[in-house]
C-alpha atoms as a PDB file:
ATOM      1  CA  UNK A   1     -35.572  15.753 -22.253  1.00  0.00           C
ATOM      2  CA  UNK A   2     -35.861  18.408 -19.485  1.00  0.00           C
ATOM      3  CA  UNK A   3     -34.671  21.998 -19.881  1.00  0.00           C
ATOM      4  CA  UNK A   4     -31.566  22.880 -18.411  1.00  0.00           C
ATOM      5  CA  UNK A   5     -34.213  24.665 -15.713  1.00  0.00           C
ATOM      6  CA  UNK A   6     -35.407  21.954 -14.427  1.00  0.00           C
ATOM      7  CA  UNK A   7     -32.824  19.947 -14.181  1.00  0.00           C
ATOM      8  CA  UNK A   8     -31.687  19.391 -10.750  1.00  0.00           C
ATOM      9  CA  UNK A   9     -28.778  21.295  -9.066  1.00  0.00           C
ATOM     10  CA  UNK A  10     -26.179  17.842  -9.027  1.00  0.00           C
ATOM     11  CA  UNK A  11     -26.437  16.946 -12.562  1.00  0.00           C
ATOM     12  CA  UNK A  12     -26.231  21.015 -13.522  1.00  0.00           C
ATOM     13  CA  UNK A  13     -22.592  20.469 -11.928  1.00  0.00           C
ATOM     14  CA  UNK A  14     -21.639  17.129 -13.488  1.00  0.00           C
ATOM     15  CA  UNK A  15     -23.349  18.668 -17.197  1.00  0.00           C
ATOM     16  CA  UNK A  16     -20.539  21.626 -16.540  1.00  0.00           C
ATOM     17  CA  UNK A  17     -17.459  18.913 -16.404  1.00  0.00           C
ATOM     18  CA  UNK A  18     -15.467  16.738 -18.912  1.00  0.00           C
ATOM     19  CA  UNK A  19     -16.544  13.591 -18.930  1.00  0.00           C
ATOM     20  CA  UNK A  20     -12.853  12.632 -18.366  1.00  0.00           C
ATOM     21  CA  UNK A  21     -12.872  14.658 -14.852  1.00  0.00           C
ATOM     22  CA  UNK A  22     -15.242  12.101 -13.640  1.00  0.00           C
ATOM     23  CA  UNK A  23     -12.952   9.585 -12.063  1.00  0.00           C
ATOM     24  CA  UNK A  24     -14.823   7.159 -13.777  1.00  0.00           C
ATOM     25  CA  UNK A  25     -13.211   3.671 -14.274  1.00  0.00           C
ATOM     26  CA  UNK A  26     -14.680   0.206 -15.479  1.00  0.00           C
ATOM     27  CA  UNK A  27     -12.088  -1.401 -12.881  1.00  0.00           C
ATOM     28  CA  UNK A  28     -13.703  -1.322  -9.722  1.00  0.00           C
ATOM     29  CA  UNK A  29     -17.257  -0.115 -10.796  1.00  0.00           C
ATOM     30  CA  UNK A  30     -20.497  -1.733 -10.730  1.00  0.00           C
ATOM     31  CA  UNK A  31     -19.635  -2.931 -14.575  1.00  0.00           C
ATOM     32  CA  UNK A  32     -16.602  -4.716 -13.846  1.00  0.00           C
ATOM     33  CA  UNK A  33     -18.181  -8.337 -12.902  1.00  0.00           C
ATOM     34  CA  UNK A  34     -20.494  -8.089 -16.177  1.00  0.00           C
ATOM     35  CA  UNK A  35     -17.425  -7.331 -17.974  1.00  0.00           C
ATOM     36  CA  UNK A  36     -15.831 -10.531 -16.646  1.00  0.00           C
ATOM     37  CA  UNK A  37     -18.747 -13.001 -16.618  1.00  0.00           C
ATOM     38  CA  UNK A  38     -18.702 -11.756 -20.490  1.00  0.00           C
ATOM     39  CA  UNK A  39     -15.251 -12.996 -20.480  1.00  0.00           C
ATOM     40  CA  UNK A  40     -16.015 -16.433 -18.836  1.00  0.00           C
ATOM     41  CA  UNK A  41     -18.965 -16.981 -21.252  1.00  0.00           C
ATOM     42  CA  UNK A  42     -16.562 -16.487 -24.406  1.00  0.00           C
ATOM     43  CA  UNK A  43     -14.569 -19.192 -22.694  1.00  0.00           C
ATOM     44  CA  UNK A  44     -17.022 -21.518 -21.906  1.00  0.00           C
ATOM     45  CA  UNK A  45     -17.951 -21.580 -25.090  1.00  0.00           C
ATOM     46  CA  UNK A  46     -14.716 -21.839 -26.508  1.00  0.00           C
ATOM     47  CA  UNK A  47     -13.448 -18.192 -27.126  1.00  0.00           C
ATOM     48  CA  UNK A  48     -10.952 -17.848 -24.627  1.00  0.00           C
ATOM     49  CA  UNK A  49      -8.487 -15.801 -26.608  1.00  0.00           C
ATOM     50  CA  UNK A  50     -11.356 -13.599 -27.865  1.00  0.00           C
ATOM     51  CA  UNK A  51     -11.434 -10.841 -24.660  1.00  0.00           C
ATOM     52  CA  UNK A  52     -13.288  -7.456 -26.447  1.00  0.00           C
ATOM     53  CA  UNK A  53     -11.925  -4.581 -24.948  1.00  0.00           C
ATOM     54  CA  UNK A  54     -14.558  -2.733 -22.790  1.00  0.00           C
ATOM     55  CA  UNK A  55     -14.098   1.198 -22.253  1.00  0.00           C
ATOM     56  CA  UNK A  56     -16.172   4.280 -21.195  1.00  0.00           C
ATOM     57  CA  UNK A  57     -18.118   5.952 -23.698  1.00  0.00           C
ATOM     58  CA  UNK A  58     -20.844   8.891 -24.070  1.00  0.00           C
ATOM     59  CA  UNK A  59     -23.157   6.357 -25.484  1.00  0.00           C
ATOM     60  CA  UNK A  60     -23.239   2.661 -26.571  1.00  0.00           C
ATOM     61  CA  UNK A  61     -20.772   2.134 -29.258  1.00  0.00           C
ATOM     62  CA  UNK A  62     -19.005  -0.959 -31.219  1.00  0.00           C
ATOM     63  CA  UNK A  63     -17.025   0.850 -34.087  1.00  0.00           C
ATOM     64  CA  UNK A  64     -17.132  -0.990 -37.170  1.00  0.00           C
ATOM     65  CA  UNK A  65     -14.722  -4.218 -37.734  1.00  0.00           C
ATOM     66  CA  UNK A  66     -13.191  -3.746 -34.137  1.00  0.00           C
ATOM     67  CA  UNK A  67     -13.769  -5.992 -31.151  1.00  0.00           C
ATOM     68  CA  UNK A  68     -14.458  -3.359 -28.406  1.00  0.00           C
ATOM     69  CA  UNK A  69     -17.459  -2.643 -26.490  1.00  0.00           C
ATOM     70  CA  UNK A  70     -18.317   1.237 -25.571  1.00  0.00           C
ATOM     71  CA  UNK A  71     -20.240   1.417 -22.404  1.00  0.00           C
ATOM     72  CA  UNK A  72     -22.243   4.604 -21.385  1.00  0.00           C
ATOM     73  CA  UNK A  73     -19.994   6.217 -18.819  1.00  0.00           C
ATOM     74  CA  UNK A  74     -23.140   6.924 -16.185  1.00  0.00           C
ATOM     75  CA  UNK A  75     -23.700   3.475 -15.988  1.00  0.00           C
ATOM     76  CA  UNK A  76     -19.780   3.389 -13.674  1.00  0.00           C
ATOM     77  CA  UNK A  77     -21.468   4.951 -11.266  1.00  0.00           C
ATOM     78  CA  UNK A  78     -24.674   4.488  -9.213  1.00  0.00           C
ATOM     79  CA  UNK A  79     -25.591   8.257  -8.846  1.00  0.00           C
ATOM     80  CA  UNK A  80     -24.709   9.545 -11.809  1.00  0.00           C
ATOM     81  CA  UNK A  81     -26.491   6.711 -13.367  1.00  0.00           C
ATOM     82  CA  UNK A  82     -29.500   7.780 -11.492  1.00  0.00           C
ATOM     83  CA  UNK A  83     -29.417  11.084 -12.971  1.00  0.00           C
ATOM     84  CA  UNK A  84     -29.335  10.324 -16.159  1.00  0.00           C
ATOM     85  CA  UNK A  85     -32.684   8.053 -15.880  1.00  0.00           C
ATOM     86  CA  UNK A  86     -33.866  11.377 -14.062  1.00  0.00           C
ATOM     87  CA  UNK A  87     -33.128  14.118 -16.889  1.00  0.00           C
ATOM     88  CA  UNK A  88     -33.566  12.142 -20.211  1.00  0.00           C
ATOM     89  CA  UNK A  89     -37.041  10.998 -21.091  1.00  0.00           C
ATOM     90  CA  UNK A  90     -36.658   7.462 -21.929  1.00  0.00           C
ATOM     91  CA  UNK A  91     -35.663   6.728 -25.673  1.00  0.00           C
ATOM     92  CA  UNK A  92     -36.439   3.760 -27.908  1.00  0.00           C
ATOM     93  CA  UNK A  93     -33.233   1.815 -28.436  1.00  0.00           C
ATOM     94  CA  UNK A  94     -32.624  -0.831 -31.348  1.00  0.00           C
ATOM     95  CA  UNK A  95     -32.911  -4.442 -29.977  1.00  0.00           C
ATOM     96  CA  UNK A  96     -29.250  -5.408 -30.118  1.00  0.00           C
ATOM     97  CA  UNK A  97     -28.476  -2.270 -27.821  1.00  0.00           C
ATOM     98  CA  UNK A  98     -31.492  -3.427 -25.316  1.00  0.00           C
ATOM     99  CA  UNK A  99     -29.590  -6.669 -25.177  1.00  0.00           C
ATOM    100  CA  UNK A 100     -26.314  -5.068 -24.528  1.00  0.00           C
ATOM    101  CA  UNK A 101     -27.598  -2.979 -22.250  1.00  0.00           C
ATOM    102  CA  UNK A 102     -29.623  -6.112 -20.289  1.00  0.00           C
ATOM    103  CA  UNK A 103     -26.499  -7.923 -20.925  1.00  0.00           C
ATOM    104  CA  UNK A 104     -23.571  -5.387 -18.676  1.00  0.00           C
ATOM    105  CA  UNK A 105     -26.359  -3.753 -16.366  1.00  0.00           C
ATOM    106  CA  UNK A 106     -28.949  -7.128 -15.352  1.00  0.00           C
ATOM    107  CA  UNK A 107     -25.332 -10.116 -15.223  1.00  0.00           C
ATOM    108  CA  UNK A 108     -25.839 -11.927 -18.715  1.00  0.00           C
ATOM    109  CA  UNK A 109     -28.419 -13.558 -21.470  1.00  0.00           C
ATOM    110  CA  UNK A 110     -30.976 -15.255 -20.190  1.00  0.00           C
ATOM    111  CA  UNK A 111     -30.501 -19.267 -21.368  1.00  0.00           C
ATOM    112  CA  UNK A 112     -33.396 -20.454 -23.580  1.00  0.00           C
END
């Protein structure tokens, strides 16, 4: 990770905010049609009724016995998105978050 030096000017400002301040939303950001083709899959393969809820988090999350999906909040929006891959040095991520991650960010599993 880069000091707090280096780091460039934008994200200083968005580092000194709430998260909540944002104005980030799933509705209308570039997650929303993942988050939907995730619903029609479920359905096409029988799990209509089964609809995890998706919300904003600080990092990937799926708390224990619940059916909800916590999405990194820079990935609602293009810029700060871009910032993030700018100021974190990439990090090794288990397997079933690189899939989660492929899965809301790339449009779905690849068929096999």
């Amino acid at each position: 990770m880069q000091s707090f030096e280096h780091t460039p000017p934008e994200a200083r400002e968005l580092l000194s905010r709430p998260i909540r301040d944002l104005g980030l939303r799933l509705e209308g950001s570039m997650l929303e049609k993942y988050v939907q083709q995730l619903y029609g899959e479920l359905a096409a393969k029988g799990l209509a009724l089964f609809r995890p809820a998706v919300y904003l988090s600080d990092e990937w999350a799926c708390p224990d016995r619940e059916p909800i999906i916590g999405v990194p909040f820079y990935l609602a929006d293009p810029k700060i998105a871009e910032l993030e891959r700018a100021v974190n040095d990439l990090e090794v991520v288990p397997f079933a978050t690189t899939l989660a991650m492929n899965y809301l960010t790339r449009g779905g599993f690849a068929e096999h």
